[in-house]
PDB file of N, CA and C in Angstrom:
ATOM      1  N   UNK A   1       0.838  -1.166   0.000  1.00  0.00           N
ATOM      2  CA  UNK A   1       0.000   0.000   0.000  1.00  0.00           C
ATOM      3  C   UNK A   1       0.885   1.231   0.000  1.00  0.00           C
ATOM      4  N   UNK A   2       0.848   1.958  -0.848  1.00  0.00           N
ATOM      5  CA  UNK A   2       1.624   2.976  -0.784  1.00  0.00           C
ATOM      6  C   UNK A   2       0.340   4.633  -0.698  1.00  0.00           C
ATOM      7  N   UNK A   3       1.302   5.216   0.603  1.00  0.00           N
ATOM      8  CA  UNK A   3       0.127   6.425   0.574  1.00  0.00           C
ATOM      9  C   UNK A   3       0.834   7.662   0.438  1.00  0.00           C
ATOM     10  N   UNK A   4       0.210   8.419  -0.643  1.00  0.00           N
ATOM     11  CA  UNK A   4       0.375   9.435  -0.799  1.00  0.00           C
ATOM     12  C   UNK A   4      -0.659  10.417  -1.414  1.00  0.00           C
ATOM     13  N   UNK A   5      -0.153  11.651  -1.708  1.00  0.00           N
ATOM     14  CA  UNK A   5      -1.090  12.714  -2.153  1.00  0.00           C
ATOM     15  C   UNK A   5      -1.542  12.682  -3.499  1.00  0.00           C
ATOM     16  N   UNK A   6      -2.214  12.926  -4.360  1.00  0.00           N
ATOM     17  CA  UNK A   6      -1.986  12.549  -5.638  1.00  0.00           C
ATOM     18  C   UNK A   6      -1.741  14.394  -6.063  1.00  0.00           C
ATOM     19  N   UNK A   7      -1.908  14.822  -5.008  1.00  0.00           N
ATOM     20  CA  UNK A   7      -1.482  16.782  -5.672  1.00  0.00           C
ATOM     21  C   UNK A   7      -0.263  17.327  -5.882  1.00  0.00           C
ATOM     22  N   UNK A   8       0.910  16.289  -5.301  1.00  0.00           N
ATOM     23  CA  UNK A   8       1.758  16.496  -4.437  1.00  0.00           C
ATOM     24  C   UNK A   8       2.943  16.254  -6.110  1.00  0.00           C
ATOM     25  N   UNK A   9       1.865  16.132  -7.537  1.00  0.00           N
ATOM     26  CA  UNK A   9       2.841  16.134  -8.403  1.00  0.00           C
ATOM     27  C   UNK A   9       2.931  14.652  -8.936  1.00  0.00           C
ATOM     28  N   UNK A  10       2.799  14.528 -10.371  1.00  0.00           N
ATOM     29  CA  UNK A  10       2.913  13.430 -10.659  1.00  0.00           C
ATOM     30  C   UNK A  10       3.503  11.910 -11.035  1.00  0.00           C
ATOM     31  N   UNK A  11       4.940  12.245  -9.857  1.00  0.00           N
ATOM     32  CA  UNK A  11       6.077  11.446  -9.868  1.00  0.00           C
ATOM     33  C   UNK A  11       5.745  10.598  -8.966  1.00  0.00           C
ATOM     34  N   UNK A  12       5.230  10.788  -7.994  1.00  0.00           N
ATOM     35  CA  UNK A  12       4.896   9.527  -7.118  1.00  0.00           C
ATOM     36  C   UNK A  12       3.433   8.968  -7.257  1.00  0.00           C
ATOM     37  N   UNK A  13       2.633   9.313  -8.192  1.00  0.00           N
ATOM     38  CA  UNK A  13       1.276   8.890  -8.513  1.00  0.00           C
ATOM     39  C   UNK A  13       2.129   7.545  -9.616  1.00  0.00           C
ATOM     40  N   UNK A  14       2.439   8.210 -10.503  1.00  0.00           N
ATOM     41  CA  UNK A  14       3.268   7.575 -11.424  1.00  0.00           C
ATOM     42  C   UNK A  14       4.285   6.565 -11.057  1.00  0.00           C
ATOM     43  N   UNK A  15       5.085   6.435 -10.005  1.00  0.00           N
ATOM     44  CA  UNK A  15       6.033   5.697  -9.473  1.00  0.00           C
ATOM     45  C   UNK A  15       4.723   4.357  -8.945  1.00  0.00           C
ATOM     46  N   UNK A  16       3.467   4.901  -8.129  1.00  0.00           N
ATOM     47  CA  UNK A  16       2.669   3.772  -7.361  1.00  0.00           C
ATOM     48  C   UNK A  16       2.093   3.108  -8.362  1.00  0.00           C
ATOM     49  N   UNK A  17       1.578   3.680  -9.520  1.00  0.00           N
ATOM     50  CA  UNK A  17       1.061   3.366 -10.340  1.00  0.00           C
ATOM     51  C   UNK A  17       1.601   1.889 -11.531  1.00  0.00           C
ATOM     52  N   UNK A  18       3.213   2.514 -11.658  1.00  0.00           N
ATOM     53  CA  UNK A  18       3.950   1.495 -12.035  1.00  0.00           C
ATOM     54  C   UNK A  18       4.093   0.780 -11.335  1.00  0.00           C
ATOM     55  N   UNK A  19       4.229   0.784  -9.898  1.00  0.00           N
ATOM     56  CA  UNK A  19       4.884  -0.733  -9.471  1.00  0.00           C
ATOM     57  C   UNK A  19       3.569  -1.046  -9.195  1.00  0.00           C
ATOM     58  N   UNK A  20       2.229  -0.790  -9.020  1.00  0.00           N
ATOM     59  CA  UNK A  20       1.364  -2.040  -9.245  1.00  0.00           C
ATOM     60  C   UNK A  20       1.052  -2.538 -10.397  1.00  0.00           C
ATOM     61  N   UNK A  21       1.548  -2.057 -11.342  1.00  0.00           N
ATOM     62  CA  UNK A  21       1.798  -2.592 -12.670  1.00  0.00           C
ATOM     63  C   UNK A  21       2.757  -3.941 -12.444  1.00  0.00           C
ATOM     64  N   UNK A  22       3.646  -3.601 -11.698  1.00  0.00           N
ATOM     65  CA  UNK A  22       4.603  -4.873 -11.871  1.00  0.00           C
ATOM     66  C   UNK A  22       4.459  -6.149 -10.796  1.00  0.00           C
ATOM     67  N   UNK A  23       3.965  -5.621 -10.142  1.00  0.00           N
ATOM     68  CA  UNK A  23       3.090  -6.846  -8.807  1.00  0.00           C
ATOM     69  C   UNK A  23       2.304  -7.531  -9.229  1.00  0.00           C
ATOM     70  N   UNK A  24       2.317  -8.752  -9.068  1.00  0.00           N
ATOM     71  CA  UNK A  24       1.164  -9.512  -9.626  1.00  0.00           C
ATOM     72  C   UNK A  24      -0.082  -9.431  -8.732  1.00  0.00           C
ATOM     73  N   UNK A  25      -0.044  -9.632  -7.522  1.00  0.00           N
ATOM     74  CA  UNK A  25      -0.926  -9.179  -6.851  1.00  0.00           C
ATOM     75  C   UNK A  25      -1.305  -7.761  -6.098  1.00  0.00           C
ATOM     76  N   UNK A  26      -1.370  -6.745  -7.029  1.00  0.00           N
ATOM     77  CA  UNK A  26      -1.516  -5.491  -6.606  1.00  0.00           C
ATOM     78  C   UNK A  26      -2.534  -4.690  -7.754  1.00  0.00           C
ATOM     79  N   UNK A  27      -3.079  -3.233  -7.059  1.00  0.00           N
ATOM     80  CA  UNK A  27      -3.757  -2.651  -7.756  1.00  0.00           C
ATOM     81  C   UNK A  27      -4.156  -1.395  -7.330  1.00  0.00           C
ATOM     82  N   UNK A  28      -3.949  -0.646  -8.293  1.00  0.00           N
ATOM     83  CA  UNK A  28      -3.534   0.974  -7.970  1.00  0.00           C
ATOM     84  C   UNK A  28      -5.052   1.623  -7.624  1.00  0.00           C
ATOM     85  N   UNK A  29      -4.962   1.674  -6.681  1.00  0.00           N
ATOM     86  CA  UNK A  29      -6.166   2.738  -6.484  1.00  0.00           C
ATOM     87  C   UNK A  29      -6.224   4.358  -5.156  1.00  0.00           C
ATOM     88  N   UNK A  30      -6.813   4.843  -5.615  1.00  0.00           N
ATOM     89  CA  UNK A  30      -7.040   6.200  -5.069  1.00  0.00           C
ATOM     90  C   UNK A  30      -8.334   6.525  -4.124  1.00  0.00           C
ATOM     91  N   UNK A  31      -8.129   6.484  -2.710  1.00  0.00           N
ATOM     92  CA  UNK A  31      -8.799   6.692  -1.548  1.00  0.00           C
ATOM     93  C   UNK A  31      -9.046   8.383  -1.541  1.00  0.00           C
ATOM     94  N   UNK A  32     -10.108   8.602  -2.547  1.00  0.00           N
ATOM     95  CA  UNK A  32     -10.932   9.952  -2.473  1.00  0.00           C
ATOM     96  C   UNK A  32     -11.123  10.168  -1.642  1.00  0.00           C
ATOM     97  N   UNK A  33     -10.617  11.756  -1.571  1.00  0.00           N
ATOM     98  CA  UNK A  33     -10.898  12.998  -0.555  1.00  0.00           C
ATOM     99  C   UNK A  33      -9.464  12.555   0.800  1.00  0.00           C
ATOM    100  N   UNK A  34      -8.846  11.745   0.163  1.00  0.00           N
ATOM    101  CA  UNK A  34      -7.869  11.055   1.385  1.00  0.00           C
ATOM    102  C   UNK A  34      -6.735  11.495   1.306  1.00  0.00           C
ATOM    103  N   UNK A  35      -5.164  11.742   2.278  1.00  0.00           N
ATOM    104  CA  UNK A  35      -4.236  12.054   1.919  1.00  0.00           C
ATOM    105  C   UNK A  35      -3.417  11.182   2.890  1.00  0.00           C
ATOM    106  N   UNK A  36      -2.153  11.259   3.478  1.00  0.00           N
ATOM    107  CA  UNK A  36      -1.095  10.320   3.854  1.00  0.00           C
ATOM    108  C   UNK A  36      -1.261  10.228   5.464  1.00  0.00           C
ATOM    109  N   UNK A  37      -2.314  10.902   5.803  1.00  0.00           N
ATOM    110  CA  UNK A  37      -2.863  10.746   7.616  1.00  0.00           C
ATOM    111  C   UNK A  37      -3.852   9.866   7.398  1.00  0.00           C
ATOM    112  N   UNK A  38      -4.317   9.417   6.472  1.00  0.00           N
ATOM    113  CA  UNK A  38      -5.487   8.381   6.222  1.00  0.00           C
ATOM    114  C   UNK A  38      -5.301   7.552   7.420  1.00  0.00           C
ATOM    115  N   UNK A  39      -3.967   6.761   7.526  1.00  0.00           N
ATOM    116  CA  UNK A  39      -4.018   5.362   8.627  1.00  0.00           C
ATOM    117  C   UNK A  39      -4.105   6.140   9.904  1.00  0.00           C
ATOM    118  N   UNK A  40      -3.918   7.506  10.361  1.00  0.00           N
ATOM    119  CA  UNK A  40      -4.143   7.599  11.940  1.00  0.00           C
ATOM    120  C   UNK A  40      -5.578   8.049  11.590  1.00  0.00           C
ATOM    121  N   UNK A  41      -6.112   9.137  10.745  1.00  0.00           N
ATOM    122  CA  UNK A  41      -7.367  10.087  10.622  1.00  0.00           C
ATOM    123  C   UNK A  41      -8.459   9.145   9.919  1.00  0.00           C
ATOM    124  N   UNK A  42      -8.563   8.559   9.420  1.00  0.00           N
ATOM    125  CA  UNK A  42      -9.687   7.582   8.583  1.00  0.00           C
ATOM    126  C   UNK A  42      -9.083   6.124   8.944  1.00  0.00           C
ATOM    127  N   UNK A  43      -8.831   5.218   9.673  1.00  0.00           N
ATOM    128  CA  UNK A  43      -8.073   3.940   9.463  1.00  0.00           C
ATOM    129  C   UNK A  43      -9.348   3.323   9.208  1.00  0.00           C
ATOM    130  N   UNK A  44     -10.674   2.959   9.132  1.00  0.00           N
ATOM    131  CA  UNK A  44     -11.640   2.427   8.684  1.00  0.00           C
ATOM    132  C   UNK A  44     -11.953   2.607   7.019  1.00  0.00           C
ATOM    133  N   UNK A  45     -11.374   3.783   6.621  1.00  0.00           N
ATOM    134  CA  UNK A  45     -11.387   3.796   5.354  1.00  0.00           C
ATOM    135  C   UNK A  45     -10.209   2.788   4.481  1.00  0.00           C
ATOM    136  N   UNK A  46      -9.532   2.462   4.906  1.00  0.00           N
ATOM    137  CA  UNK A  46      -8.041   2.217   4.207  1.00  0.00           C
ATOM    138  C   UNK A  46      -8.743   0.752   4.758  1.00  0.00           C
ATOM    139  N   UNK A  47      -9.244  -0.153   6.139  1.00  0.00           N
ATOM    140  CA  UNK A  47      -9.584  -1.399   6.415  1.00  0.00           C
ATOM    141  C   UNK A  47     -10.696  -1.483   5.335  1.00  0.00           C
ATOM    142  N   UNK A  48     -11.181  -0.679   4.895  1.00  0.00           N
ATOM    143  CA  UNK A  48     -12.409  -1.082   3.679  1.00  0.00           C
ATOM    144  C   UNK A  48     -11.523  -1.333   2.594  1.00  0.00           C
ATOM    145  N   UNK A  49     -11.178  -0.587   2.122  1.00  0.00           N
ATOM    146  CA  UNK A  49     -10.277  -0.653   0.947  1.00  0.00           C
ATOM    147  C   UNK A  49      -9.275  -1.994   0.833  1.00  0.00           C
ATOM    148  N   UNK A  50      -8.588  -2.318   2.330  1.00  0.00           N
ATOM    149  CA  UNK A  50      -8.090  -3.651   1.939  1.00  0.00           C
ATOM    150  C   UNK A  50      -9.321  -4.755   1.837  1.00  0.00           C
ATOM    151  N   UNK A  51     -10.188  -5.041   2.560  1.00  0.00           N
ATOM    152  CA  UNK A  51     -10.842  -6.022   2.814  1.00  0.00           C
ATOM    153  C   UNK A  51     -11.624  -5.845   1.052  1.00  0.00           C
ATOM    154  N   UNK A  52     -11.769  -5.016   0.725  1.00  0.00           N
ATOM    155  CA  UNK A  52     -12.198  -4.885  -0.621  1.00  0.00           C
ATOM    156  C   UNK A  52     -11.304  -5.887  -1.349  1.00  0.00           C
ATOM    157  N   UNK A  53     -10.316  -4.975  -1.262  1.00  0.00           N
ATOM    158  CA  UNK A  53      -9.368  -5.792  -2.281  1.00  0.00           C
ATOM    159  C   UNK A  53      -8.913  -6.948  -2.020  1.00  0.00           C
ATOM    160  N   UNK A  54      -9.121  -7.566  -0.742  1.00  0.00           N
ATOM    161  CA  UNK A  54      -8.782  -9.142  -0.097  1.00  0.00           C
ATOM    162  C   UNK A  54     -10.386 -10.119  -0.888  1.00  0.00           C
ATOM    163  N   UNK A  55     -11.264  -9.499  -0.817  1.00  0.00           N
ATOM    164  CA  UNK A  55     -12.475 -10.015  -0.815  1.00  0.00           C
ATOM    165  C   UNK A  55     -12.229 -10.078  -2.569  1.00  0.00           C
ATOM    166  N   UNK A  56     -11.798  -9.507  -3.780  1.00  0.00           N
ATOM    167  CA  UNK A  56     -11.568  -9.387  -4.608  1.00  0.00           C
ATOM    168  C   UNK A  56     -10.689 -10.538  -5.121  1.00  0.00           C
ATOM    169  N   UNK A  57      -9.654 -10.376  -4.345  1.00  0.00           N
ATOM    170  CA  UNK A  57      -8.594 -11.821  -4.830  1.00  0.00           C
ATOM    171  C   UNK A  57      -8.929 -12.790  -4.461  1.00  0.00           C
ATOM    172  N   UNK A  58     -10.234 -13.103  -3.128  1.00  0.00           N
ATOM    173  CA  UNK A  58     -10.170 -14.281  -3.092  1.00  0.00           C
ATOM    174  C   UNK A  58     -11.136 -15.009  -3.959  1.00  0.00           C
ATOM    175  N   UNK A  59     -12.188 -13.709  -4.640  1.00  0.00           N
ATOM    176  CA  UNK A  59     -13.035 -14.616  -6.167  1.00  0.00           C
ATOM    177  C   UNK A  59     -12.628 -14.840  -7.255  1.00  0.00           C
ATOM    178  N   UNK A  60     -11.479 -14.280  -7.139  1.00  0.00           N
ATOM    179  CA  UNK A  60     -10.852 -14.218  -8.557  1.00  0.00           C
ATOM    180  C   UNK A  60      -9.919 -15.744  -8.302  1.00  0.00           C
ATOM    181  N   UNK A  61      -9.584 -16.188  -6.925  1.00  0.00           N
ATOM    182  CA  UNK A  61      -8.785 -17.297  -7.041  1.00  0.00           C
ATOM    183  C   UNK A  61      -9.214 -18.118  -6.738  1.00  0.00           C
ATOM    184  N   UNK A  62     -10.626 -18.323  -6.384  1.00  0.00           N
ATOM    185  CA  UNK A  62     -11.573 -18.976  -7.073  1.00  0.00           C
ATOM    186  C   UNK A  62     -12.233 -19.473  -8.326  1.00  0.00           C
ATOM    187  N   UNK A  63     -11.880 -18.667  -8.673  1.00  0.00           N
ATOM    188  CA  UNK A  63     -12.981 -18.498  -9.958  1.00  0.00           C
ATOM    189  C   UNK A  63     -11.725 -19.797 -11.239  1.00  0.00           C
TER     190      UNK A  63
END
């Protein structure tokens, strides 16, 4: 999980972006209205977002 700003310039949007490109199990996404205090200020938002994406791989490795 990589957290950052996406305002903050498009070298590290771009840097997260690629390496979940190169992870096989990864996937780039953007926690709207959120910035890099997310895990102390929202940590229920970021536990959705994984369990999303846990709940995601495990139909797909199913399937």
């Amino acid at each position: 999980m990589y957290q950052g700003r996406v305002n903050r310039g498009p070298h590290f949007q771009e840097a997260a972006e690629s390496l979940a490109g190169l992870l096989t199990q990864a996937e780039y996404r953007v926690l709207a209205g959120m910035d890099h205090s997310v895990v102390m200020m929202a940590s229920e938002v970021v536990e959705q977002a994984i369990v999303q994406f846990d709940s995601l791989e495990s139909k797909q490795k199913g399937a």
